[in-house]
N, C-alpha and C. Protein backbone atom coordinates (compact mmCIF):
# COMPACT_ATOMS: atom_id res chain seq x y z
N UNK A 1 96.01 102.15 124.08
CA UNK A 1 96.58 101.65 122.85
C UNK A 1 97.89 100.94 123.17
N UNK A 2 97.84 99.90 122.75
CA UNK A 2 99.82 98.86 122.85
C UNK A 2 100.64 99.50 121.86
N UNK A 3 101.66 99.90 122.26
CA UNK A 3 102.75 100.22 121.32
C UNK A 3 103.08 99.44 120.85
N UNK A 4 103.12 97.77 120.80
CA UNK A 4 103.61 96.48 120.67
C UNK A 4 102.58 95.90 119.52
N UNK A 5 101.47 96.86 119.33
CA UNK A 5 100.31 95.72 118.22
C UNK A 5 101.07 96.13 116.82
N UNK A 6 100.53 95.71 115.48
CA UNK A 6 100.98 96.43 114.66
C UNK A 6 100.56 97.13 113.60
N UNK A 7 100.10 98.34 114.27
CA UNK A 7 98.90 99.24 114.14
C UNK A 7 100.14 100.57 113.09
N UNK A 8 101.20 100.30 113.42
CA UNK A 8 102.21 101.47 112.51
C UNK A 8 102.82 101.94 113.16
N UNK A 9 104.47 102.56 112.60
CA UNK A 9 105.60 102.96 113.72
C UNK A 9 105.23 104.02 114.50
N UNK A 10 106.06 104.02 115.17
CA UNK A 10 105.67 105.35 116.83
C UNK A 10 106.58 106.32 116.33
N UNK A 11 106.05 107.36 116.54
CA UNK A 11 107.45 108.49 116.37
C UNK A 11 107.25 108.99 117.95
N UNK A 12 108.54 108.63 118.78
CA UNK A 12 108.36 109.42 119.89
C UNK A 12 109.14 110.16 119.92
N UNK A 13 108.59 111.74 120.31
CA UNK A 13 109.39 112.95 120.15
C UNK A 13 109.12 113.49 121.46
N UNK A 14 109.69 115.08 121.62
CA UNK A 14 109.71 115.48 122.77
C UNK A 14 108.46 116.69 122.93
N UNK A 15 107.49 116.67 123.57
CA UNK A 15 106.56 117.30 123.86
C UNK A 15 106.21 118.58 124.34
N UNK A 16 107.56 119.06 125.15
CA UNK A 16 107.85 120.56 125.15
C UNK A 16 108.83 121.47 124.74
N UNK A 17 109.27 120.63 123.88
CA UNK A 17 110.13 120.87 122.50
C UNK A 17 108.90 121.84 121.73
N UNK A 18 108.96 123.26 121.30
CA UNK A 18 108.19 123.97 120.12
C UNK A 18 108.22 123.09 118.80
N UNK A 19 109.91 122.99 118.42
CA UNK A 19 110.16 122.45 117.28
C UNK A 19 109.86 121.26 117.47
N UNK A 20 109.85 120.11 117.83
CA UNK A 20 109.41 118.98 118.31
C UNK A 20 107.96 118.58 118.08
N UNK A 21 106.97 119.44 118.70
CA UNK A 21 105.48 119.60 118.59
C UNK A 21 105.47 120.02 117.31
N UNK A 22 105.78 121.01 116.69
CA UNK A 22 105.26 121.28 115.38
C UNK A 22 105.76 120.34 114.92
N UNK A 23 106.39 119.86 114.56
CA UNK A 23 106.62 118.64 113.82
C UNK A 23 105.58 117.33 113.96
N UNK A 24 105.48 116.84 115.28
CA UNK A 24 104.36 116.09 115.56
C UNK A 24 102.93 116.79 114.81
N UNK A 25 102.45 117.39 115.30
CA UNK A 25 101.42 118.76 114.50
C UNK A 25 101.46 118.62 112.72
N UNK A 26 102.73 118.47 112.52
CA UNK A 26 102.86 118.65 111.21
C UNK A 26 102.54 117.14 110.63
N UNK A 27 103.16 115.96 110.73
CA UNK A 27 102.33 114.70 110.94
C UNK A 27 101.23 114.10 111.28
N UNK A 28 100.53 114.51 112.01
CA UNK A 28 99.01 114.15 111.69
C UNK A 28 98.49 114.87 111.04
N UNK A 29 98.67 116.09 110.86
CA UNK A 29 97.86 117.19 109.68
C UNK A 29 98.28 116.09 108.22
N UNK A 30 99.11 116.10 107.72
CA UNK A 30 99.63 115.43 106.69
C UNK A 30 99.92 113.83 106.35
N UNK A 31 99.78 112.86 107.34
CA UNK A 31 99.73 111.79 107.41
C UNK A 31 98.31 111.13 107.22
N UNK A 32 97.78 111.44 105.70
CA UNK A 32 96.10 111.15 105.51
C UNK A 32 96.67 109.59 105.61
N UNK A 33 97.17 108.45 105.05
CA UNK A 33 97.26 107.35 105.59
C UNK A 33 97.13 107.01 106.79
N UNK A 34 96.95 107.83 108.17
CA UNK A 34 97.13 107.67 109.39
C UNK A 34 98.26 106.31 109.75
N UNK A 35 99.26 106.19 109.10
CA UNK A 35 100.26 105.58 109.28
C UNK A 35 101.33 105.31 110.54
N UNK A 36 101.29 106.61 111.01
CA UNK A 36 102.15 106.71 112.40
C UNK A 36 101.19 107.12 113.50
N UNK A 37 101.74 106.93 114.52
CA UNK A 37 101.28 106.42 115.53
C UNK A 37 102.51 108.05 116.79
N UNK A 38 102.42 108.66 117.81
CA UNK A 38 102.92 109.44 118.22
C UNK A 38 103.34 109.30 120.08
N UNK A 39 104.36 109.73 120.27
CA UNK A 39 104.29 108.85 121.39
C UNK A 39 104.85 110.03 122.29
N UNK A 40 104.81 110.65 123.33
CA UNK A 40 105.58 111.80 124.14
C UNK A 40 106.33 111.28 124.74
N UNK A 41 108.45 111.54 124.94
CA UNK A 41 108.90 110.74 125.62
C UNK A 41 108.66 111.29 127.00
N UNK A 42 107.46 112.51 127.44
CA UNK A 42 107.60 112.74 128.72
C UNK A 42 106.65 111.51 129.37
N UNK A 43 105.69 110.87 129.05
CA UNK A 43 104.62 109.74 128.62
C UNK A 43 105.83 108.29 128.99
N UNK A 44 104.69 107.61 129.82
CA UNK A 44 105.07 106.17 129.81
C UNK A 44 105.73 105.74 128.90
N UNK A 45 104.87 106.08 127.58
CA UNK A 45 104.97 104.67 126.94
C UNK A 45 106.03 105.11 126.10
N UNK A 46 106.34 106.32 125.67
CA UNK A 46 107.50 107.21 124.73
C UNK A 46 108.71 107.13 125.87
N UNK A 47 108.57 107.29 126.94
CA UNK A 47 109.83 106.69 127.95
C UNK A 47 109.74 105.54 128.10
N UNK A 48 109.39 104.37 127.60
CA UNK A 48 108.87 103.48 127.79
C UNK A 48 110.45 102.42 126.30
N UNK A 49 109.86 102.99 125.62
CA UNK A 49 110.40 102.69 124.46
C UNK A 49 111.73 103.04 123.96
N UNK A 50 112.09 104.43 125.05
CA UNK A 50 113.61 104.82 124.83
C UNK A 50 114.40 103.90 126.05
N UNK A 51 113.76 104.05 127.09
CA UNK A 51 114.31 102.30 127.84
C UNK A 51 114.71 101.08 127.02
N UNK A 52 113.74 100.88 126.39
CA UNK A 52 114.04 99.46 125.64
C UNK A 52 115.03 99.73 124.61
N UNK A 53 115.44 101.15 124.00
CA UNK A 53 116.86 100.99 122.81
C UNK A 53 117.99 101.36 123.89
N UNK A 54 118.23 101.54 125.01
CA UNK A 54 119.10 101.82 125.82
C UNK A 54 119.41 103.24 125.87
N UNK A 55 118.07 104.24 125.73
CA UNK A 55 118.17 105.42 125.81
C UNK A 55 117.59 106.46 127.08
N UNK A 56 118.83 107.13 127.43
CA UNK A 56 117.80 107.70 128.77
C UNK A 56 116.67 108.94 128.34
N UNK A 57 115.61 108.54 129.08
CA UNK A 57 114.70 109.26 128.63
C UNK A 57 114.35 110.76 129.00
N UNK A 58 115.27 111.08 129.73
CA UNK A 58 115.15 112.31 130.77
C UNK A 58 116.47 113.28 129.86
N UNK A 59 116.99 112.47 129.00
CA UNK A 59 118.21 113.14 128.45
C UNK A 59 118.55 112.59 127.02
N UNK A 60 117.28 112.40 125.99
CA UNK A 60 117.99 112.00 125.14
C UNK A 60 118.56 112.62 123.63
N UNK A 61 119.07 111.84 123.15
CA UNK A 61 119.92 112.70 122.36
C UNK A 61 119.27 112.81 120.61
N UNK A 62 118.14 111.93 120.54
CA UNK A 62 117.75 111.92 119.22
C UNK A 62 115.61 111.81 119.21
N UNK A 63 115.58 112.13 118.53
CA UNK A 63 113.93 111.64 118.32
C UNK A 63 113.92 110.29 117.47
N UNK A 64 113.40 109.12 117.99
CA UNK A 64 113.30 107.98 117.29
C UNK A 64 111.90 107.50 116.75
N UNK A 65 112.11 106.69 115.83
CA UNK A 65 110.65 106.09 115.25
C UNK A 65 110.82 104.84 115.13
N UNK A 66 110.36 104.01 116.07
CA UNK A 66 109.70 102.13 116.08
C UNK A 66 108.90 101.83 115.28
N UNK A 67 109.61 100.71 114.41
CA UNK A 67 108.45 99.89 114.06
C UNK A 67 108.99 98.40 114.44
N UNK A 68 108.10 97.72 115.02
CA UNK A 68 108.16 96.79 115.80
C UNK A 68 109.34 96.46 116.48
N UNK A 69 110.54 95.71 116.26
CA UNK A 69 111.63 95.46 116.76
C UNK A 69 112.44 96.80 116.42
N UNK A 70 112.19 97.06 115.41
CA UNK A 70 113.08 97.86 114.53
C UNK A 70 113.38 99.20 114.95
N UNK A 71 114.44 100.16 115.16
CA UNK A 71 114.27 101.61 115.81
C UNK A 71 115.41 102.45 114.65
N UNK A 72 114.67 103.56 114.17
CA UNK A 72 115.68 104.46 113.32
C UNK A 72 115.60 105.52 114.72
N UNK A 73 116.76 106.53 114.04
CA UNK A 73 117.47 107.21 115.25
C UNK A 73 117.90 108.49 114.49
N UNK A 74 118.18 109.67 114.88
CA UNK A 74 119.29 110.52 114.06
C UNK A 74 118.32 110.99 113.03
N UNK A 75 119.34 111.18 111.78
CA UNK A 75 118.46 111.85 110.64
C UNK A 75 117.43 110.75 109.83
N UNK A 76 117.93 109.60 110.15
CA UNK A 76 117.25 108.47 109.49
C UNK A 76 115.88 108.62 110.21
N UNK A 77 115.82 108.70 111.02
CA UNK A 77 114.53 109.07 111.61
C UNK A 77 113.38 110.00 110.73
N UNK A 78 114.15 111.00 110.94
CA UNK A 78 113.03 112.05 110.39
C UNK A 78 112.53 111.72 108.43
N UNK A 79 114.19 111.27 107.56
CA UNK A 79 113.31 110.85 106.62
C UNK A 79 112.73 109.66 106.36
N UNK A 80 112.48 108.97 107.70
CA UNK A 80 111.41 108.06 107.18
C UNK A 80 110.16 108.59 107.60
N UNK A 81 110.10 109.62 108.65
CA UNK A 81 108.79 109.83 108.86
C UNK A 81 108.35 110.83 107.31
N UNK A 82 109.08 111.43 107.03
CA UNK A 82 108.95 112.54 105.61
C UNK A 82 108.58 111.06 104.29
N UNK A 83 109.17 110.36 104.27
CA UNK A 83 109.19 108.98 103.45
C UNK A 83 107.79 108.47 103.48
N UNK A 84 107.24 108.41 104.67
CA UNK A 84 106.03 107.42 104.99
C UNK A 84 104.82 108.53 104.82
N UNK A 85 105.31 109.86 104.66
CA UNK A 85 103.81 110.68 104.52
C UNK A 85 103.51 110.86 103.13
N UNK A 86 104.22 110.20 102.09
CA UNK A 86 103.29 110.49 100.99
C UNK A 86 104.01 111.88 100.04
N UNK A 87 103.58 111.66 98.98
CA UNK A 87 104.02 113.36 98.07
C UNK A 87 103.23 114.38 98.38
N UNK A 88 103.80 115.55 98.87
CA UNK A 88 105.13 116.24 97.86
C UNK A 88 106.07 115.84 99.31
N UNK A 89 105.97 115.23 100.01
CA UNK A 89 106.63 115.23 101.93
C UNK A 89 107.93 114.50 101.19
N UNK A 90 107.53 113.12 100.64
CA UNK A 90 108.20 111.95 100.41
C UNK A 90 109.85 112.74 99.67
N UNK A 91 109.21 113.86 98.98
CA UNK A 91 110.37 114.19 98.36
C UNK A 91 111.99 114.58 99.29
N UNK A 92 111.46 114.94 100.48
CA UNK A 92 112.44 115.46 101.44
C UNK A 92 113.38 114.05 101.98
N UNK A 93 113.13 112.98 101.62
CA UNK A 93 113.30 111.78 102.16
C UNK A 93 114.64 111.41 101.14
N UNK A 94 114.49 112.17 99.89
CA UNK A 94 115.81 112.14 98.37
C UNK A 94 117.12 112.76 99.27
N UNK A 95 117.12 113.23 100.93
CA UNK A 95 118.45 113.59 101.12
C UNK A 95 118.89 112.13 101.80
N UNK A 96 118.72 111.37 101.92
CA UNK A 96 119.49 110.04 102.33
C UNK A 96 120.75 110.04 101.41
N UNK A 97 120.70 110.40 99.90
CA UNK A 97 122.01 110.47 99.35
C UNK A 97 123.07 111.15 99.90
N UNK A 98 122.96 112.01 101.08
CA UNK A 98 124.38 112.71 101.96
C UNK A 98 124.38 111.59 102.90
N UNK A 99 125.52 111.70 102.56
CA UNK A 99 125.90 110.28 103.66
C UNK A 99 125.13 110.63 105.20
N UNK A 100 125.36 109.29 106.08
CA UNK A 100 124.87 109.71 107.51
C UNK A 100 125.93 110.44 108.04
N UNK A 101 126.87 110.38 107.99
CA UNK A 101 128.42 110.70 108.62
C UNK A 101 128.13 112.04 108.51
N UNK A 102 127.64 112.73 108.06
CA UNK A 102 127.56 114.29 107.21
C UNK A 102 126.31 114.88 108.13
N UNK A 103 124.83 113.71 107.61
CA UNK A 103 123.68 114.53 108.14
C UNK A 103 123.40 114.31 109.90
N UNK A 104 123.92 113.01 110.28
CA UNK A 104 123.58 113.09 111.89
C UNK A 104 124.47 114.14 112.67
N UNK A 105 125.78 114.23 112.18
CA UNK A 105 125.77 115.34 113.49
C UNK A 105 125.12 116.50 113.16
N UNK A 106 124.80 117.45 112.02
CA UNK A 106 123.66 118.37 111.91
C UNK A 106 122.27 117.82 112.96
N UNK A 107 121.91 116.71 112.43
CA UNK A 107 120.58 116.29 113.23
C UNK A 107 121.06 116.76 114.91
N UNK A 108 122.05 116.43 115.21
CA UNK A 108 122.43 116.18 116.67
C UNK A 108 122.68 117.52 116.81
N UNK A 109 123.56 118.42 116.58
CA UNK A 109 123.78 120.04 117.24
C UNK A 109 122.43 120.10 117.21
N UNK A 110 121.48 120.19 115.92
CA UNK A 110 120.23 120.76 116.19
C UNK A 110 119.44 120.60 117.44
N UNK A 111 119.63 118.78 117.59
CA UNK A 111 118.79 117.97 118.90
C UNK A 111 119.35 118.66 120.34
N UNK A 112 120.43 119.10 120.38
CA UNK A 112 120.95 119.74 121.58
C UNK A 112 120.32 120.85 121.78
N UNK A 113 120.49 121.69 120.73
CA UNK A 113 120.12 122.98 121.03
C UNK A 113 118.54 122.93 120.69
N UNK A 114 117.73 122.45 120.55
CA UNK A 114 116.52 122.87 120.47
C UNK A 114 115.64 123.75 121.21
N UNK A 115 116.04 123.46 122.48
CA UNK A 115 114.94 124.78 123.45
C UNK A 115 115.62 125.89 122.87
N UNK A 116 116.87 126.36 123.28
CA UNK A 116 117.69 127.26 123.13
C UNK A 116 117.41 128.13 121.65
N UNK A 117 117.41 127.29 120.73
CA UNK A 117 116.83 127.70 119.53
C UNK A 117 115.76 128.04 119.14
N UNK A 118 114.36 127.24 119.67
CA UNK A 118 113.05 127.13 119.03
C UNK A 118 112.24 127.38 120.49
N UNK A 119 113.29 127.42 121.39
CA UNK A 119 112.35 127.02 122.62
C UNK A 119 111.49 126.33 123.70
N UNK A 120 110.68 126.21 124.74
CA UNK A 120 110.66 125.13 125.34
C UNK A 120 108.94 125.51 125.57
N UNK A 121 107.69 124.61 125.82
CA UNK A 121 106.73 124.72 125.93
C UNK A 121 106.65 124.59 127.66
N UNK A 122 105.85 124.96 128.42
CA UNK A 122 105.63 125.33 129.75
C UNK A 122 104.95 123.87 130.73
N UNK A 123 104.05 123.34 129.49
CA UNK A 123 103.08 122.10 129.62
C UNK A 123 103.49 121.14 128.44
N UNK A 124 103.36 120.07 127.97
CA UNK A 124 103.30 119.60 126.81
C UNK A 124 102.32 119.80 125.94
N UNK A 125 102.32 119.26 125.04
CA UNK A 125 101.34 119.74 124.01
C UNK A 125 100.76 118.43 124.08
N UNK A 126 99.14 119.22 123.80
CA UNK A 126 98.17 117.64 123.49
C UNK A 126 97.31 118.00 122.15
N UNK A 127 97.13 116.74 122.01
CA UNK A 127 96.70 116.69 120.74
C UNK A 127 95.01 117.03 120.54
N UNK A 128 94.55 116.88 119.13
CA UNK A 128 92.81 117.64 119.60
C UNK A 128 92.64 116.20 119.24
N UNK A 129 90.84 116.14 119.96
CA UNK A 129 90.20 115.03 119.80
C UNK A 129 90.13 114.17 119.13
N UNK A 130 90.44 114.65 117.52
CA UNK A 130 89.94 114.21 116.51
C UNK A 130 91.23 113.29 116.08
N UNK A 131 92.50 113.48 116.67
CA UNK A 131 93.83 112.41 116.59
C UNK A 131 94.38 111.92 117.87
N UNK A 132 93.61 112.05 118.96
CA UNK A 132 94.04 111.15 120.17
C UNK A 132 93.71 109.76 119.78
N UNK A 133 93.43 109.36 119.35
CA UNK A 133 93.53 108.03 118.82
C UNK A 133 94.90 107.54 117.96
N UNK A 134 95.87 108.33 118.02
CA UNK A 134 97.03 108.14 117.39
C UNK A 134 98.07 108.46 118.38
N UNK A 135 97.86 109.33 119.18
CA UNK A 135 98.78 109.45 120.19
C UNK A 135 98.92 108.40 121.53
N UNK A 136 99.41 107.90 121.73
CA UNK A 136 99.71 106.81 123.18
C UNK A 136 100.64 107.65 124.25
């Protein structure tokens, strides 16, 4: 699959991230539009793509979502992926009214501490048959 066609944005997240995977997990279960597209930054093409915003991929500091040129970052990230899945999800997307100044560094302590918090998976997580066609 090209990350470059324009088949719908990528959310590339981190794959042995617990919290990370469930979240991915939680997006294709709930994304009946099949709208997004999922990308592992341990994966080419999810390291692939944090290269191209000037992000190191071995260390980065946010989960991002591409759509074409375009890259959200931080908390903007997550409510567009909550935004793009539809009701009752869409509703979580009404916190954009706290400023960013307020919600990214929450997003960010969280992004640091995530193993530490939620923990770290041993292997990455793969997806079942029936949505590898969404994952690159």
């Amino acid at each position: 699959m090209n990350p470059n066609d324009a088949a719908g944005p990528i959310i590339v997240f981190d794959a042995e991230c617990i919290l990370c995977s469930a979240n991915a997990q939680f997006v294709l279960r709930h994304d009946r539009a099949r709208r997004f597209r999922l990308a592992s930054m341990q994966k080419d093409v999810g390291a692939g793509l944090y290269r191209r915003f000037g992000i190191d991929p071995s260390n980065p500091e946010s989960m991002i979502v591409v759509a074409g040129d375009r890259l959200l970052r931080d908390s903007d990230a997550v409510l567009a992926i909550y935004a793009g899945l539809g009701w009752p999800w869409k509703a979580v997307s009404l916190l954009r009214v706290i400023p960013r100044f307020l919600r990214d560094p929450a997003y960010r302590w969280l992004a640091r501490n995530r193993y530490r918090i939620f923990g770290r998976r041993e292997a990455c997580w793969v997806p079942s048959p029936g949505d590898a066609d969404r994952v690159l």
